[in-house]
C-alpha atoms as a PDB file:
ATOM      1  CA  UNK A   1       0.000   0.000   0.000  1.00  0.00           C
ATOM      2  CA  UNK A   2       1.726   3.286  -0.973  1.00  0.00           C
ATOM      3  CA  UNK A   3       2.028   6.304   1.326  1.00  0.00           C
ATOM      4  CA  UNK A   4      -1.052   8.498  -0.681  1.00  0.00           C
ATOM      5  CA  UNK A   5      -3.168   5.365   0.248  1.00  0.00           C
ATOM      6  CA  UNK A   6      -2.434   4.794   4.423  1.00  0.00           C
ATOM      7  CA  UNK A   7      -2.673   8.665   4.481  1.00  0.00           C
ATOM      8  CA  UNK A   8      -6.509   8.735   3.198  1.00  0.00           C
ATOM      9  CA  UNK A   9      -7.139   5.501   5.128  1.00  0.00           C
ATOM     10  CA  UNK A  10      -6.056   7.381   7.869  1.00  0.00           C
ATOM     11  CA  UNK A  11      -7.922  10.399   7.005  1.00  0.00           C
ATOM     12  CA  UNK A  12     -11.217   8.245   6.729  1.00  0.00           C
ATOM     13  CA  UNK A  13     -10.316   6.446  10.076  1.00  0.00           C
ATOM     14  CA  UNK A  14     -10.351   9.991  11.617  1.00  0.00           C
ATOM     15  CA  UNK A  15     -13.155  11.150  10.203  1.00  0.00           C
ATOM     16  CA  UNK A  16     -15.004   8.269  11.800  1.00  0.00           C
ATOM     17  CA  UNK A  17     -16.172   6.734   7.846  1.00  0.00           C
ATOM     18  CA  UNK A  18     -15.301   3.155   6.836  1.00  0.00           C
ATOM     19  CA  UNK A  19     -12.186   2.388   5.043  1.00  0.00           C
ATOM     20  CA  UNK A  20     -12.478   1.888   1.171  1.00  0.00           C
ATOM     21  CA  UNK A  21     -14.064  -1.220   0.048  1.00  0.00           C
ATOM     22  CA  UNK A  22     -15.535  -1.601   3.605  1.00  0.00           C
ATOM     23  CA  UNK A  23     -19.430  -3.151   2.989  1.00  0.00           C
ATOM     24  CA  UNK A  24     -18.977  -3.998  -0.769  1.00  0.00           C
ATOM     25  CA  UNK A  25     -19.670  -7.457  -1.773  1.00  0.00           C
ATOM     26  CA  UNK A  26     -16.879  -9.083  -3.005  1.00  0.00           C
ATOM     27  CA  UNK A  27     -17.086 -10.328  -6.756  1.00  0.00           C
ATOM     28  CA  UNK A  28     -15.976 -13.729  -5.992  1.00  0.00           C
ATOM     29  CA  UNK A  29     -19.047 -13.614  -3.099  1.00  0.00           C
ATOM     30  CA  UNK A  30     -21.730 -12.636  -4.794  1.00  0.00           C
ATOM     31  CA  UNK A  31     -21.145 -14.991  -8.411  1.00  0.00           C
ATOM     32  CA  UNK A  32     -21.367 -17.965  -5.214  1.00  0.00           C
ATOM     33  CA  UNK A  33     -24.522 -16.471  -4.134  1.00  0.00           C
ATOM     34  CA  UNK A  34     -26.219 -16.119  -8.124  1.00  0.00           C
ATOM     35  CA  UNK A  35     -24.954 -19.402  -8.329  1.00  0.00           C
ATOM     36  CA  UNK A  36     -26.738 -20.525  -5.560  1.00  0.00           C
ATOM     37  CA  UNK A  37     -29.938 -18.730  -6.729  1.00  0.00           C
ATOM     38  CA  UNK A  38     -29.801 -20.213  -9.951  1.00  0.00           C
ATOM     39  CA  UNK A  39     -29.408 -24.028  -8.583  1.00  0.00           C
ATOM     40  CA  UNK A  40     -31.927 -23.753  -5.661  1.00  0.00           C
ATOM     41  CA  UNK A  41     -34.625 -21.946  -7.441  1.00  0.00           C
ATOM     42  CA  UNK A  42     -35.555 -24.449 -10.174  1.00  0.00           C
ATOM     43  CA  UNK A  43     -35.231 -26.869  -7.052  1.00  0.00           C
ATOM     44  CA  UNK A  44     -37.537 -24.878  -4.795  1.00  0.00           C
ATOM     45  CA  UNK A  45     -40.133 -24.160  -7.939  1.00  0.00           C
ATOM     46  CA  UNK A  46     -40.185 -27.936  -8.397  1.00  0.00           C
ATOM     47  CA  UNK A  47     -40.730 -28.650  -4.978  1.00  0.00           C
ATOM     48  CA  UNK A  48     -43.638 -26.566  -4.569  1.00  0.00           C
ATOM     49  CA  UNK A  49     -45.639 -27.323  -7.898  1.00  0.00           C
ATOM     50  CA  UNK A  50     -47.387 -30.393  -6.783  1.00  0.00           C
ATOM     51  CA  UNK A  51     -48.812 -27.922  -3.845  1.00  0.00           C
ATOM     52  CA  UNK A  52     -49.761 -24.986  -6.485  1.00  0.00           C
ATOM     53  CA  UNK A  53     -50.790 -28.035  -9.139  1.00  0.00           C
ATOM     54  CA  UNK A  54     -53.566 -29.151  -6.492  1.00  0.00           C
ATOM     55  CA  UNK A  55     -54.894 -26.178  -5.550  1.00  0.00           C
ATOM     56  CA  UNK A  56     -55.043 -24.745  -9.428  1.00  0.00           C
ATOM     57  CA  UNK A  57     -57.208 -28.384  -9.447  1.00  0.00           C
ATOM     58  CA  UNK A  58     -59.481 -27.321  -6.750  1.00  0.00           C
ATOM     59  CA  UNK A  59     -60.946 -24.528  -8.608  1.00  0.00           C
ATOM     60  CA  UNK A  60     -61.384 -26.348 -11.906  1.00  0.00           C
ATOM     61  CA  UNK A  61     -64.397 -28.151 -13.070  1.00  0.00           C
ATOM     62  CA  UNK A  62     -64.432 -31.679 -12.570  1.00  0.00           C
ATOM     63  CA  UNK A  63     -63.670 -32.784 -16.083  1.00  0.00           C
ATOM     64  CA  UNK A  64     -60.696 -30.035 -16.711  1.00  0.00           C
ATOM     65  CA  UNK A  65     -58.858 -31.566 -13.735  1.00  0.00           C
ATOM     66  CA  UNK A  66     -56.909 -33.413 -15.953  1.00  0.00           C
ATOM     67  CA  UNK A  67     -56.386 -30.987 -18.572  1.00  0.00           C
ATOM     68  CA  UNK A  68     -53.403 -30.085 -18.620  1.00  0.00           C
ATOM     69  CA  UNK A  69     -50.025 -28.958 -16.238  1.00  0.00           C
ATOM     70  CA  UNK A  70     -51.002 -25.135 -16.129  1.00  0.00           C
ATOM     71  CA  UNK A  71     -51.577 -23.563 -12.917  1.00  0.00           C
ATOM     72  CA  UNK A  72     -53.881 -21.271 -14.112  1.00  0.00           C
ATOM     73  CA  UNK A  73     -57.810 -22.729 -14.933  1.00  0.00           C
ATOM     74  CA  UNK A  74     -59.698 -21.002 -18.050  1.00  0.00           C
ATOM     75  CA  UNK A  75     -62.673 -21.000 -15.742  1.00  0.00           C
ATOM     76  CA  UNK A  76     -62.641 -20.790 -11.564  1.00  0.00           C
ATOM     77  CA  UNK A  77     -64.967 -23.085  -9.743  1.00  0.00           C
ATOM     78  CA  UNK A  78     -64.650 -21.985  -5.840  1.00  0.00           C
ATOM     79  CA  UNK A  79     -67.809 -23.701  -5.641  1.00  0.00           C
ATOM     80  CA  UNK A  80     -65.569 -26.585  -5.382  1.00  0.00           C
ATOM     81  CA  UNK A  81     -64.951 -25.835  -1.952  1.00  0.00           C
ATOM     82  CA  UNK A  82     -68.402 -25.141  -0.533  1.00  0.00           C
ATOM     83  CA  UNK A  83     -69.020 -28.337  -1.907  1.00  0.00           C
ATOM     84  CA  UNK A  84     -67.035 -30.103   0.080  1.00  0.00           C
ATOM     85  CA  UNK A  85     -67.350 -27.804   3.213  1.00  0.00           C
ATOM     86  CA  UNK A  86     -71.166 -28.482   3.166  1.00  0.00           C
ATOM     87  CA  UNK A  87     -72.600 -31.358   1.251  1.00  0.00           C
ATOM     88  CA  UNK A  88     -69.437 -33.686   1.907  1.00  0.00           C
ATOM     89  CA  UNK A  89     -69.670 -32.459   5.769  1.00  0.00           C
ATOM     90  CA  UNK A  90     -65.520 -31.716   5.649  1.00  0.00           C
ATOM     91  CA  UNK A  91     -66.352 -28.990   8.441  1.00  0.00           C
ATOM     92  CA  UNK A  92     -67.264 -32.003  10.581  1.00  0.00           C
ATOM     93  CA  UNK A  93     -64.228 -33.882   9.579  1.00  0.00           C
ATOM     94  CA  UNK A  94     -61.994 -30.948  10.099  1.00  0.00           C
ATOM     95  CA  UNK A  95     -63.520 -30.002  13.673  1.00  0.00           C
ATOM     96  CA  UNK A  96     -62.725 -33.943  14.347  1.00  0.00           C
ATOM     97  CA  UNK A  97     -59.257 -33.606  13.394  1.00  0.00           C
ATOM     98  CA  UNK A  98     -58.868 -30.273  15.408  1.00  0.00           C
ATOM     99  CA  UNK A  99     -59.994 -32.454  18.559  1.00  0.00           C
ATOM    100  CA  UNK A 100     -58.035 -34.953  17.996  1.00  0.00           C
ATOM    101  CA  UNK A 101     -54.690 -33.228  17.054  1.00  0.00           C
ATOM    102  CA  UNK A 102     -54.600 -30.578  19.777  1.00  0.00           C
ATOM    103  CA  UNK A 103     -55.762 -32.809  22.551  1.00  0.00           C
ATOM    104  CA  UNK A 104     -53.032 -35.266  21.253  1.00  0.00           C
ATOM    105  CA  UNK A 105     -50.519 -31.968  21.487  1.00  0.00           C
ATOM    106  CA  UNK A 106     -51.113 -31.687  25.073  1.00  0.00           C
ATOM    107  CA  UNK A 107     -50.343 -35.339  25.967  1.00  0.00           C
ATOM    108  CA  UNK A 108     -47.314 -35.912  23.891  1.00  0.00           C
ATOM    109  CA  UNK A 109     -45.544 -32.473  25.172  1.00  0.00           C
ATOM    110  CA  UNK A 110     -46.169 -33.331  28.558  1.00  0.00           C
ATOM    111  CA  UNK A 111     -45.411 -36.915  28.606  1.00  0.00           C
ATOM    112  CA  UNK A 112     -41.866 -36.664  26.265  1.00  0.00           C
ATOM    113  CA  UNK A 113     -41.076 -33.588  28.369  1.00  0.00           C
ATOM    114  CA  UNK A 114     -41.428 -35.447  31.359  1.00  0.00           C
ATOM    115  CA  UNK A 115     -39.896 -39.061  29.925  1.00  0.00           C
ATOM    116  CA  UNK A 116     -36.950 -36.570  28.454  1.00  0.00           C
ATOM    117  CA  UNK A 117     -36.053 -34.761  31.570  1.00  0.00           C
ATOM    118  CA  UNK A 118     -35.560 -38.506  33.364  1.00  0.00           C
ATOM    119  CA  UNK A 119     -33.542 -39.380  30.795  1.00  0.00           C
ATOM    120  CA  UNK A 120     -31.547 -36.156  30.387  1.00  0.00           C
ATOM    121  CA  UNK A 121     -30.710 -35.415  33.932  1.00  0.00           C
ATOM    122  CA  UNK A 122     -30.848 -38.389  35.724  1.00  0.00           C
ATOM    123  CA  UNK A 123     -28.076 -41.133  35.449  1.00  0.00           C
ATOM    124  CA  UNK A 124     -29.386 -44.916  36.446  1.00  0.00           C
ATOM    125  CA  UNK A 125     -28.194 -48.189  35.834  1.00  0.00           C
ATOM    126  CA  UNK A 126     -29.640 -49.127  32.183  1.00  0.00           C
ATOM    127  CA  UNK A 127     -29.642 -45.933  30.676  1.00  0.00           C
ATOM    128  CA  UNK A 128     -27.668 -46.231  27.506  1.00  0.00           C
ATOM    129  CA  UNK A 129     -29.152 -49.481  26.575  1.00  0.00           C
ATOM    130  CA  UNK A 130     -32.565 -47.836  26.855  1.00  0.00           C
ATOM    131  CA  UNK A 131     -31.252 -44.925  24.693  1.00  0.00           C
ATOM    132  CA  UNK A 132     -30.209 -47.631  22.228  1.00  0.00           C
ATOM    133  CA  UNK A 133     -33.670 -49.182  22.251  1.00  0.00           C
ATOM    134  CA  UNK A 134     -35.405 -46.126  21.820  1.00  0.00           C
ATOM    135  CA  UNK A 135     -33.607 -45.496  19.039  1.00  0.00           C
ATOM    136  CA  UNK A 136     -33.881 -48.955  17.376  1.00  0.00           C
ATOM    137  CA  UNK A 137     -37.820 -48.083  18.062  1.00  0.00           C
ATOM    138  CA  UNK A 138     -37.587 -45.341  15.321  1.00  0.00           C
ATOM    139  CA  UNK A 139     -37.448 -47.810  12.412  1.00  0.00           C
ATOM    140  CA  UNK A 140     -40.481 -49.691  13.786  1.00  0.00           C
ATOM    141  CA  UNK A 141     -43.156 -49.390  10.567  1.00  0.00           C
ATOM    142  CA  UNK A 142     -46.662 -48.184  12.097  1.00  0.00           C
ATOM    143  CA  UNK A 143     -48.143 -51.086  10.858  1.00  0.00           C
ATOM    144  CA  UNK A 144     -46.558 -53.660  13.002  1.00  0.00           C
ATOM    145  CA  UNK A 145     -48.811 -51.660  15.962  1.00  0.00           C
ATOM    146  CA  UNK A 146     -51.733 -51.206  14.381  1.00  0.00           C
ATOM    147  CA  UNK A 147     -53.294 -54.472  15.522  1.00  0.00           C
ATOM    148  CA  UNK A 148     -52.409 -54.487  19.113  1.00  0.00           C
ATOM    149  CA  UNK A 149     -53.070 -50.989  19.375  1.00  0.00           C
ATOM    150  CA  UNK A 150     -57.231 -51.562  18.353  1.00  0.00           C
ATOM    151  CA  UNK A 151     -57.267 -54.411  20.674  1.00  0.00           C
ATOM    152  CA  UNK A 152     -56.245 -52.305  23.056  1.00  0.00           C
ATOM    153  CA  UNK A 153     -58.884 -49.662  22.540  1.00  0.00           C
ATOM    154  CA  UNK A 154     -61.383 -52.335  21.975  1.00  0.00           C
ATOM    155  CA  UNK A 155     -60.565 -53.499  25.385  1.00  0.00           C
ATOM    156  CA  UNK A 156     -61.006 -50.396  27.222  1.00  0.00           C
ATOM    157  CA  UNK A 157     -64.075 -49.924  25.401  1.00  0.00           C
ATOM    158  CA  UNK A 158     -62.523 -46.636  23.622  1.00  0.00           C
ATOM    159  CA  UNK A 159     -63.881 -47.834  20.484  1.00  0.00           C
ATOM    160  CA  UNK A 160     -65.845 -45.571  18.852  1.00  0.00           C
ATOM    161  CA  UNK A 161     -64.805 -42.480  20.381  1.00  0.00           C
ATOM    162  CA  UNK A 162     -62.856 -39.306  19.265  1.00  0.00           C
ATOM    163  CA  UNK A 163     -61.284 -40.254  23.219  1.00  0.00           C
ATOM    164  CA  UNK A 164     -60.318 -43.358  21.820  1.00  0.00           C
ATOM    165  CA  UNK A 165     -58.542 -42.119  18.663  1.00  0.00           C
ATOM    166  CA  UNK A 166     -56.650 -39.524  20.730  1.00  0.00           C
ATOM    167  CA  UNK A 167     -55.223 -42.044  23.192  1.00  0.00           C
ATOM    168  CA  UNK A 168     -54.206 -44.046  20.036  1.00  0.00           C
ATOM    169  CA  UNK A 169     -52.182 -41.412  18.454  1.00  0.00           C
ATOM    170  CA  UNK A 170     -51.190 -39.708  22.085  1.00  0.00           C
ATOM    171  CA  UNK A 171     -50.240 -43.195  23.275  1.00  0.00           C
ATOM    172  CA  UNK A 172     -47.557 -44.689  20.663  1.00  0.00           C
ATOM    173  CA  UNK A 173     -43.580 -44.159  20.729  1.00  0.00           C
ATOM    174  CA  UNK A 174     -42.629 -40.968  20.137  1.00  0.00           C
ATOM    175  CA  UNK A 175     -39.350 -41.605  19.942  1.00  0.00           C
ATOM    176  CA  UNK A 176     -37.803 -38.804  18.024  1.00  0.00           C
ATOM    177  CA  UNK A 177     -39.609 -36.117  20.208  1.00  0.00           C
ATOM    178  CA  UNK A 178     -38.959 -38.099  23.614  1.00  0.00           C
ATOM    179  CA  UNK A 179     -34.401 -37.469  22.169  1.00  0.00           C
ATOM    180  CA  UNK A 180     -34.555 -34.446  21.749  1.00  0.00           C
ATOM    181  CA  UNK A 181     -35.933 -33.446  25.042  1.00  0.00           C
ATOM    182  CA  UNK A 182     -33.969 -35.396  26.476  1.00  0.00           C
ATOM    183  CA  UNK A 183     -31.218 -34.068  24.465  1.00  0.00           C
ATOM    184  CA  UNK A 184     -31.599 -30.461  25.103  1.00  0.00           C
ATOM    185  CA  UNK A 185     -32.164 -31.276  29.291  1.00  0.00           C
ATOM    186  CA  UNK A 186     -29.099 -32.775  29.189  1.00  0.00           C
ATOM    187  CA  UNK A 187     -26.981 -29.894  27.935  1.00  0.00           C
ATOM    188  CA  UNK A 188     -28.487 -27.366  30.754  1.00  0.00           C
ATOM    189  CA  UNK A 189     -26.610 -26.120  33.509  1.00  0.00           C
ATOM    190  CA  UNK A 190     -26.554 -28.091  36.731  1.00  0.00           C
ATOM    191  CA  UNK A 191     -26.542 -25.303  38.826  1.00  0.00           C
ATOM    192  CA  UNK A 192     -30.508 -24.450  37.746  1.00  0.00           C
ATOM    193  CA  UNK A 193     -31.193 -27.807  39.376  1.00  0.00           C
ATOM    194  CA  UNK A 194     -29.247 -27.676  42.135  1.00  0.00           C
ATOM    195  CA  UNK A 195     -30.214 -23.698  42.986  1.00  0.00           C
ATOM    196  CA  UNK A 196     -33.810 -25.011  42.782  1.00  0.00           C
ATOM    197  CA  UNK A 197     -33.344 -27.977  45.216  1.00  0.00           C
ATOM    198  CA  UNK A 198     -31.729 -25.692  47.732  1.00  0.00           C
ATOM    199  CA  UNK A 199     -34.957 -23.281  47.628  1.00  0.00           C
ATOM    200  CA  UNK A 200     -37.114 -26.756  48.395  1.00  0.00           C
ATOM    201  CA  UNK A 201     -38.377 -27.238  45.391  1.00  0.00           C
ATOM    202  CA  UNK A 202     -39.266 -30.850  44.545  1.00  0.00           C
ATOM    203  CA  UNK A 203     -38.737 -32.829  41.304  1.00  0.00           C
ATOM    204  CA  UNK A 204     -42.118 -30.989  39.746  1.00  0.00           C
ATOM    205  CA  UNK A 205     -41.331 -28.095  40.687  1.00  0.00           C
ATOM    206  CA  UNK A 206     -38.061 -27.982  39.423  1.00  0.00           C
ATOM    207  CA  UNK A 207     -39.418 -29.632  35.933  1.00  0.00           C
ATOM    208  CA  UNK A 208     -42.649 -27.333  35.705  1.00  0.00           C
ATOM    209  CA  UNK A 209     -41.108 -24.098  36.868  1.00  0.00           C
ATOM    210  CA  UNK A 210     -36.868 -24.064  35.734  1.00  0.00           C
ATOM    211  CA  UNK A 211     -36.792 -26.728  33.148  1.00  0.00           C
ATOM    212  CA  UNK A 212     -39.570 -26.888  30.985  1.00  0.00           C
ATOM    213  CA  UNK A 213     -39.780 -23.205  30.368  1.00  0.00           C
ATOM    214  CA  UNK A 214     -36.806 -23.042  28.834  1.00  0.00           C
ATOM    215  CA  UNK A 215     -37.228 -25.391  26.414  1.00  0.00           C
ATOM    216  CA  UNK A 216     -39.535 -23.289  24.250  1.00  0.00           C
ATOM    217  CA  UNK A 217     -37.399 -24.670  21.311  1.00  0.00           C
ATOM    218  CA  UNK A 218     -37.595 -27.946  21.501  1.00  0.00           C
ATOM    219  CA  UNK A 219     -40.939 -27.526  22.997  1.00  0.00           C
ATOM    220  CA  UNK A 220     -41.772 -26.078  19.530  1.00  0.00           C
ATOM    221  CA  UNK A 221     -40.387 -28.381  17.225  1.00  0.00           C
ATOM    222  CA  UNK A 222     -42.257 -31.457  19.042  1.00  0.00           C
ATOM    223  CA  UNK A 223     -45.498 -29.572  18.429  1.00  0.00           C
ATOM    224  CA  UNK A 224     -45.297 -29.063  14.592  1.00  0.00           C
ATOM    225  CA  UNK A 225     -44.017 -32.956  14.793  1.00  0.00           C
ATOM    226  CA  UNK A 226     -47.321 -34.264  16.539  1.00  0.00           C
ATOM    227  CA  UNK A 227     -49.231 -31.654  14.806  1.00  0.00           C
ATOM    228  CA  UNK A 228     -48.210 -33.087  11.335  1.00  0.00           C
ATOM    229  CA  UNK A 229     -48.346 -36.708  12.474  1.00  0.00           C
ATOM    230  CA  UNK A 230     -51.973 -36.196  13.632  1.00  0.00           C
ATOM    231  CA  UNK A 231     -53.189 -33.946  11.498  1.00  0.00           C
ATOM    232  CA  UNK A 232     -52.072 -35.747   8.338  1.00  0.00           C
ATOM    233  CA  UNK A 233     -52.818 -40.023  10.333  1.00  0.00           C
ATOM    234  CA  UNK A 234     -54.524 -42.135   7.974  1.00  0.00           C
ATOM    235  CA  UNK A 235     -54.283 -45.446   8.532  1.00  0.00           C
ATOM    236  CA  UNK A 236     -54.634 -45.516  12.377  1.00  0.00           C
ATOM    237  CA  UNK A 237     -58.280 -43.050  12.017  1.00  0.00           C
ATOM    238  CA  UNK A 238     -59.230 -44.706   9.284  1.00  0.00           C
ATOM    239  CA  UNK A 239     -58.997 -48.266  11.302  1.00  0.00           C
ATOM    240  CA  UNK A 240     -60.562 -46.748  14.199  1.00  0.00           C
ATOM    241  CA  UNK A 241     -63.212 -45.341  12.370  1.00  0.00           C
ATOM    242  CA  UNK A 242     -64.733 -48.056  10.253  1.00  0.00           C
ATOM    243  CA  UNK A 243     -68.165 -48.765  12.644  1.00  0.00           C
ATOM    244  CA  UNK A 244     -68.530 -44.973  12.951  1.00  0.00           C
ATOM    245  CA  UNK A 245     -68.202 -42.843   9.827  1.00  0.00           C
ATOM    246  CA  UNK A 246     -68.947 -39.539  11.863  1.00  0.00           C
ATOM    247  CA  UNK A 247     -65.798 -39.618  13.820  1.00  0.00           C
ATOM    248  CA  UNK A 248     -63.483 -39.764  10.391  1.00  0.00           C
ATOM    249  CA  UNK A 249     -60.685 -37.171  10.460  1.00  0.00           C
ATOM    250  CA  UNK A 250     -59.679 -34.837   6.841  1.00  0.00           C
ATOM    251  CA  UNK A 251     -57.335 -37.462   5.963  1.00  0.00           C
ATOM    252  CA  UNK A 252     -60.125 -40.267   6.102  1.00  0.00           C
ATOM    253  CA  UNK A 253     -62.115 -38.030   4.713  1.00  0.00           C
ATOM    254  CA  UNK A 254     -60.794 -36.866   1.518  1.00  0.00           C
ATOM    255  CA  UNK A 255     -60.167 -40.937   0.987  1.00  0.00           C
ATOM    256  CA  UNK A 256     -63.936 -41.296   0.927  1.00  0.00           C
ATOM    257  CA  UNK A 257     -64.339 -39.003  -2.249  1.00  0.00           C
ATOM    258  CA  UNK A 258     -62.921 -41.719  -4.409  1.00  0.00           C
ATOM    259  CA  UNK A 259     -65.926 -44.014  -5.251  1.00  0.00           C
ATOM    260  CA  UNK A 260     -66.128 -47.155  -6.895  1.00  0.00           C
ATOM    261  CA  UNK A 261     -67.520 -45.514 -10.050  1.00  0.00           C
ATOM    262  CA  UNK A 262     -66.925 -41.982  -9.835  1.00  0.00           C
ATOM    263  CA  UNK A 263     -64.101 -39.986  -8.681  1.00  0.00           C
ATOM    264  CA  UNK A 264     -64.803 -36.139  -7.602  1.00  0.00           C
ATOM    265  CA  UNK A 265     -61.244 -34.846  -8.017  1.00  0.00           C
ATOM    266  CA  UNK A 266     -62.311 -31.333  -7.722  1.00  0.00           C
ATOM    267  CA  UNK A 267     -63.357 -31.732  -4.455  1.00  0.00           C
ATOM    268  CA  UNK A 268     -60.592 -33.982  -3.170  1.00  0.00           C
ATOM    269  CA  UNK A 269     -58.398 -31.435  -4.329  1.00  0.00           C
ATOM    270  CA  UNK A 270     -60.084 -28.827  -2.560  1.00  0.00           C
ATOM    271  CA  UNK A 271     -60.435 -30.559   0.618  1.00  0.00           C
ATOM    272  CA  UNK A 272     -57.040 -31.530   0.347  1.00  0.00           C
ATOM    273  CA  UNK A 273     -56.273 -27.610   0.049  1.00  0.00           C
ATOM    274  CA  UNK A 274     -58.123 -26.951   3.277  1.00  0.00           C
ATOM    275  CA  UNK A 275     -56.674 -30.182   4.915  1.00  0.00           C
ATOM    276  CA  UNK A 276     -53.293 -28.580   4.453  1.00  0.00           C
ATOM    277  CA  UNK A 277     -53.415 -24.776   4.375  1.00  0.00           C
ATOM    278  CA  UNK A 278     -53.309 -25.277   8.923  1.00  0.00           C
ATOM    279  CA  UNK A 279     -49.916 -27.215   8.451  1.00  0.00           C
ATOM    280  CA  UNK A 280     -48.292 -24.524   6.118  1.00  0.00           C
ATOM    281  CA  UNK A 281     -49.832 -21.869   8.628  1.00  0.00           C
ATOM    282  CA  UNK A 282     -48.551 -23.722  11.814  1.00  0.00           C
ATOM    283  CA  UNK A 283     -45.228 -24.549  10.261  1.00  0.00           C
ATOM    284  CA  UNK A 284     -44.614 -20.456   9.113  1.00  0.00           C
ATOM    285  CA  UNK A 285     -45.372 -19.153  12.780  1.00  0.00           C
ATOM    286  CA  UNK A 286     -43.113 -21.713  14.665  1.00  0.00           C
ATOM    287  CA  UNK A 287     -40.516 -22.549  11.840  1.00  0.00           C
ATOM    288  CA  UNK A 288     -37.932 -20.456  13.774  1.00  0.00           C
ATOM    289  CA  UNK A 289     -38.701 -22.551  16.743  1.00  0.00           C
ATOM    290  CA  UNK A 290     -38.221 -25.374  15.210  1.00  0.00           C
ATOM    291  CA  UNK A 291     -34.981 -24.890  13.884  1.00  0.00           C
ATOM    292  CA  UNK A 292     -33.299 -23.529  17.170  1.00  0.00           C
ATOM    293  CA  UNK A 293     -35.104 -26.728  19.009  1.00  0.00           C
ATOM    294  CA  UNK A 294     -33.292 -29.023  16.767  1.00  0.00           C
ATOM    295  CA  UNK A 295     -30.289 -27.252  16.867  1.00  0.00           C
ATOM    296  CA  UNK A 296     -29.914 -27.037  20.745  1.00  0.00           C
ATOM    297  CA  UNK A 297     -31.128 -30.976  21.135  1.00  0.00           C
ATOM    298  CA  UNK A 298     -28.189 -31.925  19.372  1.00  0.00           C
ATOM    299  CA  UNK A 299     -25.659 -29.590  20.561  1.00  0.00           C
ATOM    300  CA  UNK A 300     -23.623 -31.776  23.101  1.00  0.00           C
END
């Protein structure tokens, strides 16, 4: 650098502005980042056209469904979806599958919280090799507990019931969300326990009031988990659900539109619109959640 140059740097540095050059992108920088644009946005686009393909479909008549691959219908049908609001009774369905989810919400955060704060901050003989289990549990298919879980329910005479199909899908191994409480619990201070122990607080105390608070995060993520598990169930609704069509959830539901002769695919693709337009919305508001929650669960 010659002497012309450190004297204006100087000059500049005095004067309190940035140096030269100071907040500019660099070339090499930004061709990375249009090359990045250019790869990821045909990705993203191709991602999301099955989404914006189905709900071009639900406003289409029922013979155009098929068409063609445009996303934009000659002629808009939204009577597509008061059809299936009213006269297929999807308001029903979807106040069903509200029930169900949210009261399933409740159960799973409290009892993978509770199962993941054990696990995370307590050391007992057997520990790892339950770890281990758990996470052999993961690749269990959901089919392989279909069976004993409706004998189960049948036995307890659940059957039936919107209480019945909300202990089925509260009730199963939830594996993934059980780690990463368990994960995050484990990477918290010892003092908060030990602070909490010396004011008298007991063990649900110290859970309720220290520990669970400040796993918002993970706390998060294990809601939009459950929350798409339930919300999106088929097989285990649909099994519980056989003797009592009323008690069908959206995903049974939109099944039942597909007839033995006659298929109304604009109104499956409407009430698949409204099936999944509260997943998108849940997902946006918590999606920063979510990220930190599995970030900090696997932070060790």
């Amino acid at each position: 650098m010659t002497i012309p140059e450190l004297t204006a740097r100087d000059s500049r540095a005095k004067a309190g502005l940035p140096s030269a050059g100071v907040g500019r992108p660099r070339p090499r920088g930004r061709v990375r980042r249009m090359v990045t644009y250019a790869i990821l946005t045909p990705i993203a686009l191709a991602w999301i056209y099955p989404f914006l393909w189905m709900m071009s479909a639900s406003v289409r008549p029922n013979g155009k469904v098929f068409a063609g691959l445009g996303l934009f219908p000659t002629k808009w049908f939204f009577s597509n979806y008061t059809d299936a609001w009213v006269d297929a009774e999807m308001g029903r369905y979807f106040l069903n599958t509200v029930v169900v989810t949210f009261s399933g919400i409740a159960i799973v955060v409290f009892t993978t919280a509770t199962m993941g704060y054990v696990l995370g901050r307590y050391a007992f003989p057997g520990r790892k090799i339950l770890v281990a289990v758990l996470g052999a549990l993961v690749f269990l298919p959901q089919g392989y507990t279909i069976i004993p879980i409706f004998d189960l329910i049948g036995k307890l005479h659940l059957d039936g019931t919107l209480f019945g199909i909300i202990i089925a899908e509260s009730g199963q191994a939830h594996i993934i969300q059980l780690l990463l409480y368990a994960g995050y619990f484990r990477q918290l201070p010892k003092e908060l326990e030990e602070s909490a122990t010396m004011d008298g607080a007991g063990f649900f105390t110290i859970f309720v009031r220290v520990f669970l608070p400040l796993a918002k995060p993970v706390t998060a993520t294990v809601v939009i988990l459950q929350f798409i598990a339930s919300w999106n169930d088929f097989l285990l609704p649909l099994v519980l659900t056989l003797s009592q069509p009323d008690l069908r959830t959206l995903a049974v539901a939109i099944y039942s539109f597909q007839g033995e002769n006659y298929t109304s695919y604009a109104q499956m693709n409407a009430a698949s619109t409204i099936s999944l337009l509260p997943v998108v919305v849940v997902f946006l508001l918590l999606q920063r959640y979510f990220v930190e929650g599995i970030a900090g669960a696997v932070k060790q």
